[in-house]
PDB file of N, CA and C in Angstrom:
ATOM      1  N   UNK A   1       0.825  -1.198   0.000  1.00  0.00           N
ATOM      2  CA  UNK A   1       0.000   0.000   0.000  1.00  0.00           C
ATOM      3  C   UNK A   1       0.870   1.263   0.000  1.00  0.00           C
ATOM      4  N   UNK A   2       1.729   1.326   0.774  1.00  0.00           N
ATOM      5  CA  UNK A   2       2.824   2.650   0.697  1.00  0.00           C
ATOM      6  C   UNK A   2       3.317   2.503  -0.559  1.00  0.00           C
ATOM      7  N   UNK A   3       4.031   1.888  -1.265  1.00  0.00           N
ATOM      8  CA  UNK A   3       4.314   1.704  -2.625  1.00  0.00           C
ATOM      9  C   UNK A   3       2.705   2.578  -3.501  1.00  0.00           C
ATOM     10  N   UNK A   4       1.752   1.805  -3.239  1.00  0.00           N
ATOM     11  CA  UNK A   4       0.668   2.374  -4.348  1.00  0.00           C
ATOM     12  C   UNK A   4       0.330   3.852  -4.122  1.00  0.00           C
ATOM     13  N   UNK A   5       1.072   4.252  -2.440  1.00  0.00           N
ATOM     14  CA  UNK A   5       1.082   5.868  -2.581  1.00  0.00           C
ATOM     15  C   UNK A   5       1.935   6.873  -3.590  1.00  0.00           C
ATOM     16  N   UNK A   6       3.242   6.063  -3.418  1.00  0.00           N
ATOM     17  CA  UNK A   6       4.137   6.540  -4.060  1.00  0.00           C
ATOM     18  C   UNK A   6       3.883   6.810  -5.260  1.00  0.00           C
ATOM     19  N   UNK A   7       3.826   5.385  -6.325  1.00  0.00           N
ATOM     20  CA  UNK A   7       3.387   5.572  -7.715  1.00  0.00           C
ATOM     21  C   UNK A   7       2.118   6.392  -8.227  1.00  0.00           C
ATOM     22  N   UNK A   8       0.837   6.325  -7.517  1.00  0.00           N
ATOM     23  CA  UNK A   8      -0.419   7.233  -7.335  1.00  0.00           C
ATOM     24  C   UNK A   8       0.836   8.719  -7.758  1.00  0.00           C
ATOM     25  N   UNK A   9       0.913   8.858  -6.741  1.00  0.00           N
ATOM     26  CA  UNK A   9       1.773  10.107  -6.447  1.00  0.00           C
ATOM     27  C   UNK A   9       2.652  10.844  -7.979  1.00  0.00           C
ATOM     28  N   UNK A  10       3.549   9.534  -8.177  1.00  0.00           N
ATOM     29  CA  UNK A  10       4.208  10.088  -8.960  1.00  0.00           C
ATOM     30  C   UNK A  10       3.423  10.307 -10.671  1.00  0.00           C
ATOM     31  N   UNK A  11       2.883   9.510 -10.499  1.00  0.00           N
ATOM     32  CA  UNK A  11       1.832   9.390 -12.013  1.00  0.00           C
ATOM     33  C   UNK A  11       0.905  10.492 -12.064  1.00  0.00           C
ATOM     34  N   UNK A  12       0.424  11.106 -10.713  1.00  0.00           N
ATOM     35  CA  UNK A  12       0.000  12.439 -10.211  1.00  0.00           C
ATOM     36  C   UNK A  12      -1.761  11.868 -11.254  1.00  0.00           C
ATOM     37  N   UNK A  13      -2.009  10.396 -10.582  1.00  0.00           N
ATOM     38  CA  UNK A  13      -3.203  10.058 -10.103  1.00  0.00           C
ATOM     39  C   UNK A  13      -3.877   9.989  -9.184  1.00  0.00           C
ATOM     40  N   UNK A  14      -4.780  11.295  -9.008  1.00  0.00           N
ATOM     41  CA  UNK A  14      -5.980  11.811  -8.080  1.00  0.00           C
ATOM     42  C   UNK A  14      -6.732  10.576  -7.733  1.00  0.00           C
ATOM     43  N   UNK A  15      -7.500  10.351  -8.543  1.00  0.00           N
ATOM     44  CA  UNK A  15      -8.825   9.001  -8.604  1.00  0.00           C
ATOM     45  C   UNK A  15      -7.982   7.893  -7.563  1.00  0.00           C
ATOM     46  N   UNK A  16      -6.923   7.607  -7.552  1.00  0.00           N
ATOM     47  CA  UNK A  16      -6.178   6.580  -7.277  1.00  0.00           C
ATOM     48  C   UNK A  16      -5.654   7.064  -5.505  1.00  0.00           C
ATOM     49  N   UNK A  17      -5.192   8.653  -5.575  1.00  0.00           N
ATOM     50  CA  UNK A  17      -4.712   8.671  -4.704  1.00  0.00           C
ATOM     51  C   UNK A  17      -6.037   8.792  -3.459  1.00  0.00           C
ATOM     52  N   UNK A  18      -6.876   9.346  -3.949  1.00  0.00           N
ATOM     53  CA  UNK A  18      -7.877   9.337  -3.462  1.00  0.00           C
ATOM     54  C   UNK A  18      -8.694   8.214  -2.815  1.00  0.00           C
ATOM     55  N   UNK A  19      -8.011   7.107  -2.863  1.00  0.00           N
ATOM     56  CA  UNK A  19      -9.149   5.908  -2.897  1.00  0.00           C
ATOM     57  C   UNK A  19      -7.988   5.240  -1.581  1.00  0.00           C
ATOM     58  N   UNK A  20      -6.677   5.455  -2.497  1.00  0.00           N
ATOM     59  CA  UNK A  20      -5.850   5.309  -0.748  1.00  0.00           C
ATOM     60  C   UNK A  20      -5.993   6.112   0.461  1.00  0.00           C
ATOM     61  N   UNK A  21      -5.893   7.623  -0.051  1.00  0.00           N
ATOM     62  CA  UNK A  21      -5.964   8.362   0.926  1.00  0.00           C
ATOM     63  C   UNK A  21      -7.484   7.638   1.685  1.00  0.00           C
ATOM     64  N   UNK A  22      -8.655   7.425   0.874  1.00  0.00           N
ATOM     65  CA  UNK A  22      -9.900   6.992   1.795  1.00  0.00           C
ATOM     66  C   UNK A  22      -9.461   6.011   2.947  1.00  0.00           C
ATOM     67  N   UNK A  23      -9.244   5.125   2.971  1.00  0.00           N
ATOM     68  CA  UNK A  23      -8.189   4.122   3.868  1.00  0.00           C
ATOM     69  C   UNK A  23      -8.004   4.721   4.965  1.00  0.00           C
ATOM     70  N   UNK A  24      -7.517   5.615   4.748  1.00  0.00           N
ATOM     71  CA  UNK A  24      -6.645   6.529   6.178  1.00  0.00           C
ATOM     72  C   UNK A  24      -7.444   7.728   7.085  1.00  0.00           C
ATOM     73  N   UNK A  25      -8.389   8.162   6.057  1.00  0.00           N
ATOM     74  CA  UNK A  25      -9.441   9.161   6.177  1.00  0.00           C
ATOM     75  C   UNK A  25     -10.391   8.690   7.051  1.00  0.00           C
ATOM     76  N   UNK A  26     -10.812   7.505   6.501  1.00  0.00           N
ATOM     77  CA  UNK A  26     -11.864   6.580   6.506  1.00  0.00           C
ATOM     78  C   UNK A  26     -11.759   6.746   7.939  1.00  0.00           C
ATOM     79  N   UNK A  27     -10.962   6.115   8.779  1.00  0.00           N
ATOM     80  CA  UNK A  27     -10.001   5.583  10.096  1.00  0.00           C
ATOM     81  C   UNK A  27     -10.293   6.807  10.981  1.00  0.00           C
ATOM     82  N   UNK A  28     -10.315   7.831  10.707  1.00  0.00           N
ATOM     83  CA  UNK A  28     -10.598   9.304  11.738  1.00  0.00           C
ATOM     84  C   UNK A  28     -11.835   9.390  11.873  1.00  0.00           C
ATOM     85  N   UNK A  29     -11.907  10.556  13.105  1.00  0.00           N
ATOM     86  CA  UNK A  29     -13.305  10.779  13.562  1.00  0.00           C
ATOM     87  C   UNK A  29     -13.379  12.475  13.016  1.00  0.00           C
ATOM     88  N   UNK A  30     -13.512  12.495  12.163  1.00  0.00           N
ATOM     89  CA  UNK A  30     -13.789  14.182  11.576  1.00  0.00           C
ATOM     90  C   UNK A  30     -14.100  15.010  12.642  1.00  0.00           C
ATOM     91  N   UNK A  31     -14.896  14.592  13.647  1.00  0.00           N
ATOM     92  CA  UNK A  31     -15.590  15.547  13.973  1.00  0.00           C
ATOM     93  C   UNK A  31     -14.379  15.794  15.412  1.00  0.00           C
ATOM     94  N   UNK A  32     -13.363  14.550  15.495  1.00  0.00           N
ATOM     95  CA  UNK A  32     -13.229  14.971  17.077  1.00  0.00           C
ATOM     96  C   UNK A  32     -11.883  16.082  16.782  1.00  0.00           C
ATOM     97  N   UNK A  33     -10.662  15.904  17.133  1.00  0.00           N
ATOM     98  CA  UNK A  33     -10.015  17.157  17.826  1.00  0.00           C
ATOM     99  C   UNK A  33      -9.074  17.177  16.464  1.00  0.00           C
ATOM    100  N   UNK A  34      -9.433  18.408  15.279  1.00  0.00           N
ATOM    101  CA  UNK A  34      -8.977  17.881  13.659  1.00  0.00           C
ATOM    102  C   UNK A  34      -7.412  18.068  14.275  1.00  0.00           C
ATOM    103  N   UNK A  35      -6.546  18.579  15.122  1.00  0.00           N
ATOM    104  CA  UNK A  35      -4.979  18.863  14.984  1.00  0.00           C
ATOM    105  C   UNK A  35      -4.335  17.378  15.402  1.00  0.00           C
ATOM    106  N   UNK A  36      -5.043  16.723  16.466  1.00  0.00           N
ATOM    107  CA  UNK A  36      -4.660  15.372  16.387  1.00  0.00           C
ATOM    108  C   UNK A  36      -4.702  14.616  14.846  1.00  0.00           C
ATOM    109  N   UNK A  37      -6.179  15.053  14.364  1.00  0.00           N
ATOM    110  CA  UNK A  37      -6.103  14.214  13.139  1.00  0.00           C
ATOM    111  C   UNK A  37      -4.849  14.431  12.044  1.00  0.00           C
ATOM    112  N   UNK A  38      -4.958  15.720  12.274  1.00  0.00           N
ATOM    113  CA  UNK A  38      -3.990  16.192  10.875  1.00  0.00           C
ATOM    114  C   UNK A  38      -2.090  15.624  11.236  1.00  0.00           C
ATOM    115  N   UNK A  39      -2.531  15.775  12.786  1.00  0.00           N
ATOM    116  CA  UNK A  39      -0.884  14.942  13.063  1.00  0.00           C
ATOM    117  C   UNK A  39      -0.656  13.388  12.560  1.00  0.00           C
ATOM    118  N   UNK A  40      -2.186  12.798  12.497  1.00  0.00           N
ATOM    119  CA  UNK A  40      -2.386  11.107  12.228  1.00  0.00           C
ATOM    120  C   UNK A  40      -1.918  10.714  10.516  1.00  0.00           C
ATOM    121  N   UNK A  41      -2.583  12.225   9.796  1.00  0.00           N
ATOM    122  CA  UNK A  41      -2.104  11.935   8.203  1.00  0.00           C
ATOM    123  C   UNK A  41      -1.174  12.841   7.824  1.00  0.00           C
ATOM    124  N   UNK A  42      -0.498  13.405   8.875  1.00  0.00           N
ATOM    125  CA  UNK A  42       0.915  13.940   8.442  1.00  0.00           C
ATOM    126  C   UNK A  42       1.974  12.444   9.085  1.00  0.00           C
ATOM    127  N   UNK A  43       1.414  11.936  10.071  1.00  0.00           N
ATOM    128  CA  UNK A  43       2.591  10.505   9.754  1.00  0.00           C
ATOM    129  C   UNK A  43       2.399   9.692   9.205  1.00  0.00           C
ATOM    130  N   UNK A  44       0.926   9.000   8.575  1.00  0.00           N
ATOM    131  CA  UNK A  44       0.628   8.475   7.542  1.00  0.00           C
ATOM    132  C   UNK A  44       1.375   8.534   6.428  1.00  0.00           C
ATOM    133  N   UNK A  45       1.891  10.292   5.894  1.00  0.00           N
ATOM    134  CA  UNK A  45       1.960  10.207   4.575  1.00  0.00           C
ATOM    135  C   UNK A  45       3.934   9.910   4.840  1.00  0.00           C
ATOM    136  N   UNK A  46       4.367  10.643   6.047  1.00  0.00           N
ATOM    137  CA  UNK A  46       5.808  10.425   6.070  1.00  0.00           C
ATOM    138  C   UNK A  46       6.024   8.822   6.233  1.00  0.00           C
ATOM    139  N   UNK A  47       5.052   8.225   6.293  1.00  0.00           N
ATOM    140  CA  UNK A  47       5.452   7.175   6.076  1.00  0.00           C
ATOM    141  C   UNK A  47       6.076   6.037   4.830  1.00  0.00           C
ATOM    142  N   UNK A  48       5.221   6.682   4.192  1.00  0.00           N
ATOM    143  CA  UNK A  48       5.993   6.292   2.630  1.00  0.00           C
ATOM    144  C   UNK A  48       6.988   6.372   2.364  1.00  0.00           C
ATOM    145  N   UNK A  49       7.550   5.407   1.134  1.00  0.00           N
ATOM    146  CA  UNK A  49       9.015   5.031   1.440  1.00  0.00           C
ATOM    147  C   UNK A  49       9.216   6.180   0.688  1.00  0.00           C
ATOM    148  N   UNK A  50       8.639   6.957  -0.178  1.00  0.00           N
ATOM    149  CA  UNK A  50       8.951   7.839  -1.599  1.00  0.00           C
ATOM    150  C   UNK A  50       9.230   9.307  -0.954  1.00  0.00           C
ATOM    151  N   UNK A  51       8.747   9.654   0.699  1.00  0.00           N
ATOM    152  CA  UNK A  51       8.712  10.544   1.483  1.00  0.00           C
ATOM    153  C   UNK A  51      10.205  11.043   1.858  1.00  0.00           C
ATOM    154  N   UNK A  52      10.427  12.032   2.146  1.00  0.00           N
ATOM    155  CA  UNK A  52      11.829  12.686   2.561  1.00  0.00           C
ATOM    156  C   UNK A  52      11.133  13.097   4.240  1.00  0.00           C
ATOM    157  N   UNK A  53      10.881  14.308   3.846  1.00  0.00           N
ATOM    158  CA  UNK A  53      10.121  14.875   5.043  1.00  0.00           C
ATOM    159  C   UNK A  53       8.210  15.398   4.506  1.00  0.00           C
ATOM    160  N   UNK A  54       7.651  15.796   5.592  1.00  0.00           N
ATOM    161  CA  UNK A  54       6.484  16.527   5.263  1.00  0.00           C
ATOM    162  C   UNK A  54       6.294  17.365   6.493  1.00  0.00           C
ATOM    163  N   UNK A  55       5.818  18.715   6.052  1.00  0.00           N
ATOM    164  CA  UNK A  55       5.476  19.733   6.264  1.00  0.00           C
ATOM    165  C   UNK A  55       3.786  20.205   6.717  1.00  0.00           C
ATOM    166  N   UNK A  56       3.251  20.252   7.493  1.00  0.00           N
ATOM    167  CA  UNK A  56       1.875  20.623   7.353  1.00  0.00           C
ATOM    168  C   UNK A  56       1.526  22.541   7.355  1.00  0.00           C
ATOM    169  N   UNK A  57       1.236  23.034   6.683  1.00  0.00           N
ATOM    170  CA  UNK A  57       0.693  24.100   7.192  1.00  0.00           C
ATOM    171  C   UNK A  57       0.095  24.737   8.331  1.00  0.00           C
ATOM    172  N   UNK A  58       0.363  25.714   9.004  1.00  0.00           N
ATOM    173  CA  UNK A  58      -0.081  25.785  10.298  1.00  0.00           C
ATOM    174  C   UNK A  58      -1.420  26.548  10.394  1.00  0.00           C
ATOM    175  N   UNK A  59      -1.838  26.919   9.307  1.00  0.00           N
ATOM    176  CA  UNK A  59      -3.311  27.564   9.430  1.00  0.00           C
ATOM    177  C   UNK A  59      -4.032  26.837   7.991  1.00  0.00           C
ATOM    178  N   UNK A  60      -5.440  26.730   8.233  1.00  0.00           N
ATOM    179  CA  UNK A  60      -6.286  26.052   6.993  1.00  0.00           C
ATOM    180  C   UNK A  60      -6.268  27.614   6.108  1.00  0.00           C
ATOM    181  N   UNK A  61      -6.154  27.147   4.825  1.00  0.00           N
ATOM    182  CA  UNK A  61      -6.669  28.232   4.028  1.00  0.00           C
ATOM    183  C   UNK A  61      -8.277  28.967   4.159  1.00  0.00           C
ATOM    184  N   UNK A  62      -8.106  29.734   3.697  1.00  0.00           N
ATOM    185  CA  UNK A  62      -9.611  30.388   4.097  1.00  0.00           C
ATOM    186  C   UNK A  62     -10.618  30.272   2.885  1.00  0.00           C
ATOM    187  N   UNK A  63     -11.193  28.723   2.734  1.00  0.00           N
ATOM    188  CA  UNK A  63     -11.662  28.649   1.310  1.00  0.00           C
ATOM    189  C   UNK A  63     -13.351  27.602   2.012  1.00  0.00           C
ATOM    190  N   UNK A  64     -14.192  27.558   1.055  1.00  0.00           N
ATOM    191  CA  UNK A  64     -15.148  27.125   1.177  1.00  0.00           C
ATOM    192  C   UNK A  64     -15.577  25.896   0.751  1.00  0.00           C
ATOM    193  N   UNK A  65     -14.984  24.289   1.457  1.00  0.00           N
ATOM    194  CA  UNK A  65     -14.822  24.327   2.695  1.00  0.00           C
ATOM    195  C   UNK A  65     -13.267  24.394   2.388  1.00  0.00           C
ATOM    196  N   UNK A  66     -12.866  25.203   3.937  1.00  0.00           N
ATOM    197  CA  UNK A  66     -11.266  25.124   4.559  1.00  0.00           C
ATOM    198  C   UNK A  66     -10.285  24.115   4.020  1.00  0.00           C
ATOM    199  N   UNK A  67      -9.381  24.434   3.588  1.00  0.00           N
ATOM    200  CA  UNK A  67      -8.482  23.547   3.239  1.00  0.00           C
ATOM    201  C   UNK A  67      -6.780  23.585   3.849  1.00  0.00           C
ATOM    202  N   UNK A  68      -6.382  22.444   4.112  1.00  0.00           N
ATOM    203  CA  UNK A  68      -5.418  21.962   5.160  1.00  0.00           C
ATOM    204  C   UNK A  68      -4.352  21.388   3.884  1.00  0.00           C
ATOM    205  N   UNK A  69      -3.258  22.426   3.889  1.00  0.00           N
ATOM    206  CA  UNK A  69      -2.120  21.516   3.117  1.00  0.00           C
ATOM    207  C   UNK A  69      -0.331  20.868   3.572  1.00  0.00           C
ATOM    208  N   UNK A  70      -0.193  20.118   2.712  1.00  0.00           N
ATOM    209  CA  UNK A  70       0.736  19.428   3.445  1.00  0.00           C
ATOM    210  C   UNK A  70       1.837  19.523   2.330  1.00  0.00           C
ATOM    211  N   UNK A  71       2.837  19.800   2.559  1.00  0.00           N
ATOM    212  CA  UNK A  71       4.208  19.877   1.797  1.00  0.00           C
ATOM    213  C   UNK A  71       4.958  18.889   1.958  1.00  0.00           C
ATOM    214  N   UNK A  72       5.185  17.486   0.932  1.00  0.00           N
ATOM    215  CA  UNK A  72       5.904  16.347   0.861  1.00  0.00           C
ATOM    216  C   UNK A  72       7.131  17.097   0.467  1.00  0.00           C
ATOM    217  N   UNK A  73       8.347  16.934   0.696  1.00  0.00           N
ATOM    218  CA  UNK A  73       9.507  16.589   0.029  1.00  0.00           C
ATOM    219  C   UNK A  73      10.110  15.212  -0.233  1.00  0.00           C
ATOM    220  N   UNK A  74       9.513  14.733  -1.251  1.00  0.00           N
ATOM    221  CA  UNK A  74      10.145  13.852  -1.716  1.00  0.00           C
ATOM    222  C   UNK A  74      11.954  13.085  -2.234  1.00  0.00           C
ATOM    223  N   UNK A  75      11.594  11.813  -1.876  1.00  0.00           N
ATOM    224  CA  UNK A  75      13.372  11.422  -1.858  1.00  0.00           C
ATOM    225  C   UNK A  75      14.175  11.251  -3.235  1.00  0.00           C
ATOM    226  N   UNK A  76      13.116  12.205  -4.272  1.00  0.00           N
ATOM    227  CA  UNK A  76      13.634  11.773  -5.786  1.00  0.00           C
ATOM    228  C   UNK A  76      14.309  13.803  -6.065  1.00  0.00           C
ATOM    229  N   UNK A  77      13.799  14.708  -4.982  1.00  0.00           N
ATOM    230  CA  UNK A  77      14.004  16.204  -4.895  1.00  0.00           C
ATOM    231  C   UNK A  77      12.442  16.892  -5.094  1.00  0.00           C
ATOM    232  N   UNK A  78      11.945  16.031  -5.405  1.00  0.00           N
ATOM    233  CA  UNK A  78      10.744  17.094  -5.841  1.00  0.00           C
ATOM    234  C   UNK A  78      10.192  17.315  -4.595  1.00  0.00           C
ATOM    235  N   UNK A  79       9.045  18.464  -4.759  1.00  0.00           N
ATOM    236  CA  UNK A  79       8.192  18.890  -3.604  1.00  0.00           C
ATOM    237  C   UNK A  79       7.134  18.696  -4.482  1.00  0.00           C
ATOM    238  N   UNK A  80       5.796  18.234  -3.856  1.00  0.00           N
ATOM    239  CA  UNK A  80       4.566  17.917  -4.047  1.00  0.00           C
ATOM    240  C   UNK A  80       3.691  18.703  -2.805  1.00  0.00           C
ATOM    241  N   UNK A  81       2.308  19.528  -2.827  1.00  0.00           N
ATOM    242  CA  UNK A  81       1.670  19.497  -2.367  1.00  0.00           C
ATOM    243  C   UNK A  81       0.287  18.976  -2.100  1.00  0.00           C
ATOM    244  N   UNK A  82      -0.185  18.392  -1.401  1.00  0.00           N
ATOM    245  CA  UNK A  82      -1.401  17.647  -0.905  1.00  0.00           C
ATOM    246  C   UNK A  82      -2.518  18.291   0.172  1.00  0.00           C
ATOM    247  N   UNK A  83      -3.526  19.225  -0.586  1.00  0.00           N
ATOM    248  CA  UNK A  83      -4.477  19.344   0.443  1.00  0.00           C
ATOM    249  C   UNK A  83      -5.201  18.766   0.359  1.00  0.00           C
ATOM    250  N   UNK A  84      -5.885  18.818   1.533  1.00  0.00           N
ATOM    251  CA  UNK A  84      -7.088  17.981   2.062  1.00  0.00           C
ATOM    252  C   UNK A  84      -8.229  19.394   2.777  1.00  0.00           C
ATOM    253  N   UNK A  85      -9.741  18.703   1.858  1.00  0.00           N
ATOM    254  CA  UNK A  85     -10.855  19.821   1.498  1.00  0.00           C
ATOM    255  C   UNK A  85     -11.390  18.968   2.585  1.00  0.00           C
ATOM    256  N   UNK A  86     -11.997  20.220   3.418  1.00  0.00           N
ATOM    257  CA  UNK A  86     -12.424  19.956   5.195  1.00  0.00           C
ATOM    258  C   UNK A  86     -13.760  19.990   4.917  1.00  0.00           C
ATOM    259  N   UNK A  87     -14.590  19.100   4.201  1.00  0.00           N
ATOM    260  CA  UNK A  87     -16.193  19.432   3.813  1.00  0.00           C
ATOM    261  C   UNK A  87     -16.493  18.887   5.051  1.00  0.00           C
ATOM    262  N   UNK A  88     -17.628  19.028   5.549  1.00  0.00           N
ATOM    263  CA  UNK A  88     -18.391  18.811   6.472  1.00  0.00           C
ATOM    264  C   UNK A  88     -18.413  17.222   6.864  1.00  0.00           C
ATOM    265  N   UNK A  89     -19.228  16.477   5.940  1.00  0.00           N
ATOM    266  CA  UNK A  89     -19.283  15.231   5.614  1.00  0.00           C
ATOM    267  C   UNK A  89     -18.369  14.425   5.351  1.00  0.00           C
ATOM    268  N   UNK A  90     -17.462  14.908   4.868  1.00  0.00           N
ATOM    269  CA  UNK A  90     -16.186  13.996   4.202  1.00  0.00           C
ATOM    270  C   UNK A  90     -14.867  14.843   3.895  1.00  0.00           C
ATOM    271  N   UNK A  91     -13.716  14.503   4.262  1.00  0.00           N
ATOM    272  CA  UNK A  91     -12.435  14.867   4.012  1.00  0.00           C
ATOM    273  C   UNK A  91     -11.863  14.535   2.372  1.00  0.00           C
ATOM    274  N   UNK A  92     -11.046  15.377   1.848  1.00  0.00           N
ATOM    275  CA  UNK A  92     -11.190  14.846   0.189  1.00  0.00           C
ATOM    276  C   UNK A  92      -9.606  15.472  -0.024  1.00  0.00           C
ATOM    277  N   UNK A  93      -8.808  14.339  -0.737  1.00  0.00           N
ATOM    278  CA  UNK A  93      -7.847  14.925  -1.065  1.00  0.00           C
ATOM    279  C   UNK A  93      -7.600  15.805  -2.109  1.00  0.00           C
ATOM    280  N   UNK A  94      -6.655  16.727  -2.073  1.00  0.00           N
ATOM    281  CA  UNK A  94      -6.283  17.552  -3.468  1.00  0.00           C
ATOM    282  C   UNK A  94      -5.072  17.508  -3.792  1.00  0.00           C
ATOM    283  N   UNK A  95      -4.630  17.065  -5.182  1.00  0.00           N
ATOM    284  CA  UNK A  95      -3.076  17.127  -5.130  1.00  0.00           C
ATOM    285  C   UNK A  95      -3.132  18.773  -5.767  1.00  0.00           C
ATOM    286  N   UNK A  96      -1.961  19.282  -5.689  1.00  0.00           N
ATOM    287  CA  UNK A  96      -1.520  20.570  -6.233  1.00  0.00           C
ATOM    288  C   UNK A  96      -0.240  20.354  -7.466  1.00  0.00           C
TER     289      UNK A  96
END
């Protein structure tokens, strides 16, 4: 599964990454304390082997709904960003 993040990732397939990210999403309680959560899929994603470091943003953007992004540095040099759209109902990834 960390592997199918990576490649998702690098092929910069949404549909795909999306369906992993659900997995991990899935697993949280949206509603309870989101800075714990966001600490749960900021080590989620450093977990990947394709990961260098990651970065979370310290404030949600001010968008409708809020969005929470995360800065991969990857172990190939690149930087990738990954937000995640804070809808009410459901958490949704965004690659950038």
């Amino acid at each position: 599964m960390k592997n199918d993040f990576c490649e998702a990732l690098k092929a910069n397939d949404r549909k795909r990454l999306q369906e992993i990210a659900d997995s991990v999403l899935g697993s949280l309680d949206i509603k309870a304390n989101q800075q714990m959560n966001f600490e749960k899929i900021e080590t989620w994603i450093s977990s990947n082997n394709c990961v260098a470091s990651v970065f979370s943003s310290p404030y949600l953007l001010d968008t409708d709904p809020p969005v929470k992004e995360f800065i991969l540095n990857l172990k190939d040099g690149s930087v990738r960003i990954i937000g995640l759209k804070l809808s009410p109902s459901r958490w949704e990834i965004i690659i950038k």
